[in-house]
Protein backbone atom coordinates (compact mmCIF):
# COMPACT_ATOMS: atom_id res chain seq x y z
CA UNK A 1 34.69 17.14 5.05
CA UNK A 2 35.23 21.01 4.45
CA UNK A 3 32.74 22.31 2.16
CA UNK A 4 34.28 23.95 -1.13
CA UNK A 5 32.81 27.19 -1.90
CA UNK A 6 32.87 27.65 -6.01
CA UNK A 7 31.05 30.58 -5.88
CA UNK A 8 33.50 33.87 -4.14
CA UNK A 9 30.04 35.75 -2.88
CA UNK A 10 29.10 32.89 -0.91
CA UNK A 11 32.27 32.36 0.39
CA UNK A 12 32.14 36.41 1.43
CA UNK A 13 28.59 35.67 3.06
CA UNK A 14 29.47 32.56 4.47
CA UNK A 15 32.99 34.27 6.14
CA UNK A 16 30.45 37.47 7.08
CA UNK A 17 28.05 35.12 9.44
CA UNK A 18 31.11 33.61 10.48
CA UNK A 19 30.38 30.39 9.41
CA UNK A 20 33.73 30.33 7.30
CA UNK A 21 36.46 30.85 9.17
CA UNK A 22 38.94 28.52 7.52
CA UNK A 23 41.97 29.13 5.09
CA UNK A 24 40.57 29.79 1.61
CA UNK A 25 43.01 28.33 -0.57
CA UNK A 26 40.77 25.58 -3.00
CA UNK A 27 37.94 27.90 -2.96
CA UNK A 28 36.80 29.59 -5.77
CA UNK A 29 39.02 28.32 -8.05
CA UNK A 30 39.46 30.74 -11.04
CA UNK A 31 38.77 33.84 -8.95
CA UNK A 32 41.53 36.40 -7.62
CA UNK A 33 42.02 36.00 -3.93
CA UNK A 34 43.48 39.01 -2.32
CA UNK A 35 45.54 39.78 0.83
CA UNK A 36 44.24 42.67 2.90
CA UNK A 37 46.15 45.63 4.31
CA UNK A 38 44.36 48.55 6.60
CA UNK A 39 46.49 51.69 7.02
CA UNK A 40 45.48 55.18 8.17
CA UNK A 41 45.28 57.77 6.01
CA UNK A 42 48.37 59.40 7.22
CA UNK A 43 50.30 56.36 6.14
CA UNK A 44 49.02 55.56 2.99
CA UNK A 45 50.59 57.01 0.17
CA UNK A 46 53.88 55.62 1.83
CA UNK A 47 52.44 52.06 1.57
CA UNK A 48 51.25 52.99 -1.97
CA UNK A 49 55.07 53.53 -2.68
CA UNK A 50 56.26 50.53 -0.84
CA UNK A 51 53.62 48.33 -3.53
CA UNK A 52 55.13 49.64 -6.20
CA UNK A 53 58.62 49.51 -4.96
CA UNK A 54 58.33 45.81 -4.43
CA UNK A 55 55.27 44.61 -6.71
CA UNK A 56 56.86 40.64 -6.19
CA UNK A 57 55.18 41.00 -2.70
CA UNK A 58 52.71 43.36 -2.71
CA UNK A 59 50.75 43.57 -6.20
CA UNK A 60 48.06 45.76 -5.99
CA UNK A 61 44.80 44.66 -7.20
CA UNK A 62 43.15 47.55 -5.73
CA UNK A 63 43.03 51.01 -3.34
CA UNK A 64 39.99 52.09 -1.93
CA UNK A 65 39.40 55.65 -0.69
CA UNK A 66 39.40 56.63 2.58
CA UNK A 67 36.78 54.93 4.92
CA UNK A 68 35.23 52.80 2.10
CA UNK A 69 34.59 49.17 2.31
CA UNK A 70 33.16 48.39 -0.40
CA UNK A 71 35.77 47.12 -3.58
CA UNK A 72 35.10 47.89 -6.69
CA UNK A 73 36.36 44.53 -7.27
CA UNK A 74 33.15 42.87 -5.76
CA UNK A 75 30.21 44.99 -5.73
CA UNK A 76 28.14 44.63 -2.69
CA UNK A 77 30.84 43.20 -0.30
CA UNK A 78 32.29 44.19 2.77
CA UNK A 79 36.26 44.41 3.42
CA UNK A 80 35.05 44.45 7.26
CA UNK A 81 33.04 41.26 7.62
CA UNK A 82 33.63 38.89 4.40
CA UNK A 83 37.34 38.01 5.45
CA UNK A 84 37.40 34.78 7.78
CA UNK A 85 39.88 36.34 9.53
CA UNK A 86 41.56 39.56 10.43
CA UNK A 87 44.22 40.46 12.58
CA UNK A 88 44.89 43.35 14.28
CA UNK A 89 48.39 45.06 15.33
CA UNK A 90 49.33 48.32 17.01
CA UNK A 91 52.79 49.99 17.63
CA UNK A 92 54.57 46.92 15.87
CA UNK A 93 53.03 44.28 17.99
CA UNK A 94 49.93 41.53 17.20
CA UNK A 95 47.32 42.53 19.73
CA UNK A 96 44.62 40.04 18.32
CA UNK A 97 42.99 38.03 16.21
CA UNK A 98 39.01 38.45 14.70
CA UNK A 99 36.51 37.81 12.62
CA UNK A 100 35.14 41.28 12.24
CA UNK A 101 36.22 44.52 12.86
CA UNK A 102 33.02 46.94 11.87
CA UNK A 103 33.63 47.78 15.49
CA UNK A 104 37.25 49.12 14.91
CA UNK A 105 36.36 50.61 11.64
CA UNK A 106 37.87 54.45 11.23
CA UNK A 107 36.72 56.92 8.51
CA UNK A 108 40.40 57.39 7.41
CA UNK A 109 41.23 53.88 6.92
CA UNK A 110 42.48 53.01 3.47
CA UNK A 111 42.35 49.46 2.18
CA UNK A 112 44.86 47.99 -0.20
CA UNK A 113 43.70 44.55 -1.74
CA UNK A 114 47.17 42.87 -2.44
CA UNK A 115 47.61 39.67 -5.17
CA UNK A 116 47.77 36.08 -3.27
CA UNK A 117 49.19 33.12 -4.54
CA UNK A 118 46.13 31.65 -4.35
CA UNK A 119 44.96 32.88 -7.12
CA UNK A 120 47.27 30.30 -9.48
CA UNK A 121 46.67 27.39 -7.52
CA UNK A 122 43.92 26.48 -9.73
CA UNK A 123 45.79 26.74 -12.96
CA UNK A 124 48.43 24.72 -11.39
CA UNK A 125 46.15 21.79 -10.63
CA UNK A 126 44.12 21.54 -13.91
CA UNK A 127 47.93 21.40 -15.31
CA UNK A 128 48.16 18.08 -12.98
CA UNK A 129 50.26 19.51 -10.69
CA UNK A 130 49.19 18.24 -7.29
CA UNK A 131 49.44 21.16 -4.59
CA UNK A 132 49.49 18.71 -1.06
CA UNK A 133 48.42 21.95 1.18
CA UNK A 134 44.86 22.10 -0.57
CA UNK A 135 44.86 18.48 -0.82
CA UNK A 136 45.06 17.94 2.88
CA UNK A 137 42.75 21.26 3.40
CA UNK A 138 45.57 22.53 5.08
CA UNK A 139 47.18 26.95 5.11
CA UNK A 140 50.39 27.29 3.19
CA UNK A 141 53.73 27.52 4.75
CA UNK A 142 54.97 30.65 4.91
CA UNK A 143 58.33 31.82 5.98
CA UNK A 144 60.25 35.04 7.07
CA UNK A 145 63.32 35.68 4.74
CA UNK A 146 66.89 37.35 4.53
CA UNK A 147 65.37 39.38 1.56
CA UNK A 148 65.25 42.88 1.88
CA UNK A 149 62.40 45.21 0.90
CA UNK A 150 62.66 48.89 -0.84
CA UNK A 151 61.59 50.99 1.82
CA UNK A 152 59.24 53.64 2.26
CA UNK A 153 58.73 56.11 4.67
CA UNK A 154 58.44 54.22 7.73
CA UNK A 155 57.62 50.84 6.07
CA UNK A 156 61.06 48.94 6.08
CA UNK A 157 61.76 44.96 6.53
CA UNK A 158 62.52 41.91 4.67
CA UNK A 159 60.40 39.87 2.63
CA UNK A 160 57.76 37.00 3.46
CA UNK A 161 57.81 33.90 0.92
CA UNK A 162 55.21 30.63 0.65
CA UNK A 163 56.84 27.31 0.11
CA UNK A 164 54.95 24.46 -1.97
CA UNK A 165 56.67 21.68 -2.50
CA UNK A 166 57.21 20.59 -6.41
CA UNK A 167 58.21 17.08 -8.03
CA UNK A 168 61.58 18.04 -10.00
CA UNK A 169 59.58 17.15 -13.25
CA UNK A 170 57.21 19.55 -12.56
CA UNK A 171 59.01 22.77 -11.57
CA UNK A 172 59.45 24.39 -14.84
CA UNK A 173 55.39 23.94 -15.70
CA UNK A 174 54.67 25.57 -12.45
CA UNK A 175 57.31 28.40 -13.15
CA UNK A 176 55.43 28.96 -16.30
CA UNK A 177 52.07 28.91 -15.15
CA UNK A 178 52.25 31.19 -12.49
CA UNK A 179 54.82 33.38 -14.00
CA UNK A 180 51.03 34.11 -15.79
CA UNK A 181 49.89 35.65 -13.07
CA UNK A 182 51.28 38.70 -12.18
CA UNK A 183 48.54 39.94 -9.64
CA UNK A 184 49.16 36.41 -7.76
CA UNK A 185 53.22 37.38 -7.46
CA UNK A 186 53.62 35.61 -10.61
CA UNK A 187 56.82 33.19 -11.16
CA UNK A 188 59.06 32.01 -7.79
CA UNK A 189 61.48 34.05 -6.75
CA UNK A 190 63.51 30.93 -5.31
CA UNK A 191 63.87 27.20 -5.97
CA UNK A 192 65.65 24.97 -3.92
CA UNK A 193 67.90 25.14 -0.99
CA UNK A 194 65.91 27.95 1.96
CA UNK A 195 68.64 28.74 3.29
CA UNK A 196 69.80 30.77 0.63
CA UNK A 197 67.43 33.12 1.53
CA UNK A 198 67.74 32.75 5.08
CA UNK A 199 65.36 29.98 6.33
CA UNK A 200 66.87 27.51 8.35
CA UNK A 201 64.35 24.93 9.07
CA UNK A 202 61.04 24.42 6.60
CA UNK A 203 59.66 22.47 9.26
CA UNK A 204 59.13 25.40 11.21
CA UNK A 205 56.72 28.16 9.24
CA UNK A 206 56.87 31.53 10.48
CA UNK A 207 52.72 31.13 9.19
CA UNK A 208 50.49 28.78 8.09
CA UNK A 209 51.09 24.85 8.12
CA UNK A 210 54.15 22.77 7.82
CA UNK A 211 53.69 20.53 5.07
CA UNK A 212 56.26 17.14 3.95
CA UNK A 213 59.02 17.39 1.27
CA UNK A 214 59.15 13.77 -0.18
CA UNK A 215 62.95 12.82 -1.93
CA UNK A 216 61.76 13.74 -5.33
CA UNK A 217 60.31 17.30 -4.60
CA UNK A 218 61.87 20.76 -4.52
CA UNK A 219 60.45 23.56 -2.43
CA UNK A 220 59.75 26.04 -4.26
CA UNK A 221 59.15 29.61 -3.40
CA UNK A 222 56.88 32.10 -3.98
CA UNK A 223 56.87 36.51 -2.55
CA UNK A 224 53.82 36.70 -0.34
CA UNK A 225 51.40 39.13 0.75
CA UNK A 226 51.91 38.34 3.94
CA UNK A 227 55.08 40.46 3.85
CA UNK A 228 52.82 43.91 4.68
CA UNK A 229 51.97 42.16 8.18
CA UNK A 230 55.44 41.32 9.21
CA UNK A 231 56.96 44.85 7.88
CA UNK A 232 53.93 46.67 10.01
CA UNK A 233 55.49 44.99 12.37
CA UNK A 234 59.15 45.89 12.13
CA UNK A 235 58.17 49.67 10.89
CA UNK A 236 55.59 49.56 14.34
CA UNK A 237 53.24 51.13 13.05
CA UNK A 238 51.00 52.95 16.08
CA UNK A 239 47.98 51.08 13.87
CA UNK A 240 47.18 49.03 11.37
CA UNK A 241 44.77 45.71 9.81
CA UNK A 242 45.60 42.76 7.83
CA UNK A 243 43.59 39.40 6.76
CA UNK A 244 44.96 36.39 9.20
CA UNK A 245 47.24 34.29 7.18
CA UNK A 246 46.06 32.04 4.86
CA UNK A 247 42.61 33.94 4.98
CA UNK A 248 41.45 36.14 1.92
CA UNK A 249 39.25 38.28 0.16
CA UNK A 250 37.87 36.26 -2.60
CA UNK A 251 36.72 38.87 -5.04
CA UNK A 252 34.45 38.70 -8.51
CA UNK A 253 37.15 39.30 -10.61
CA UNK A 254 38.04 35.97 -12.69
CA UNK A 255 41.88 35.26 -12.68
């Protein structure tokens, strides 16, 4: 049985020996979980416009300065190690997959920390809403949508959503207590049929896991911050770093 890490700077120590390299959803439950996107300096204040352009997506928890690692968010950490996962892409295209990338570290990169859904799945359960993706220690589903992003500057592309499946009783409680979170995307932005907004088979996620719809659940979906990796992709940009899906920076801040 997977371990469940309560406390976010063991997780972050844990991930930075790399004896975490698992999904972090269920882990530090109360604690903001944050995507991760690298961009050069060059390209930043056009990513800083794309977050606020489309803050469903991309919330921003926080911006670092140039070539710092270090978050204000969670003193003493390390955006380049304490991830369990990091991917890598250049011109557009996914070049590889890691668990650290001091190596590849550039004194103009600028990290964005990005809201994750994560972040309500607590408050969902202690409201006796069963989430089955922690349940079964299992990533998310995530899917690749008909929903266009506000561009900027070069970053263009349509929107990435996660998919939980909800008992019908239990949709509107789960609309309301994540629509408290506003770092964490906040409410769904659809609930019901995918293909709607252009999914055509929830059995096939674009990321994470594939998880069961029983006859008296909805899906219901959420924006994701997994939408800065696919639109790096479709603006190919010559460089950039994200967290691997499902994989986070847990930071100190409660949610």
């Amino acid at each position: 049985m997977t371990k469940i890490f309560d406390i976010p700077a063991d997780l972050r120590l844990a991930s930075r020996s790399g004896g975490f390299t698992l999904p972090t959803a269920g882990h530090a439950p109360g604690y903001i979980q944050a995507n991760l996107m690298i961009v050069p300096q060059a390209q930043a204040f056009d990513f800083l416009l794309f977050c606020q352009r489309n803050p469903k997506p991309c919330p921003l928890v926080e911006v670092l300065e140039p070539g710092q690692w270090e978050p204000a968010c969670a003193p003493g950490a390390n955006l380049a190690t304490d991830l369990p996962g990091y991917r890598v892409y250049r011109d557009g295209e996914f070049v590889e997959e890691r668990g650290d990338i001091s190596a590849l570290w550039q004194k103009d990169f600028v990290p964005f920390l990005i809201g994750c859904s994560f972040s309500f799945e607590d408050a969902v359960i202690r409201e006796g809403v069963p989430l089955r993706h922690v349940a079964q220690g299992r990533n998310v589903a995530m899917y690749r949508t008909s929903l266009a992003c506000v561009p900027s500057g070069p970053f263009h592309g349509d929107m990435v959503v996660s998919m939980r499946p909800i008992k019908s009783r239990d949709v509107a409680k789960v609309v309301e207590v994540s629509g408290r979170f506003a770092l964490a995307h906040g409410a769904p932005l659809h609930i019901g049929n995918p293909e709607e907004i252009g999914i055509q088979d929830l059995s096939r996620p674009d990321y994470g896991d594939a998880v069961d719809i029983m006859p008296d659940e909805v899906p219901v979906f959420w924006a994701c911050g997994v939408t800065p990796q696919w639109i790096a992709q479709s603006s190919r940009l010559s460089l950039c770093i994200t967290h691997a899906p499902g994989k986070m920076f847990v930071t100190d801040t409660r949610g």
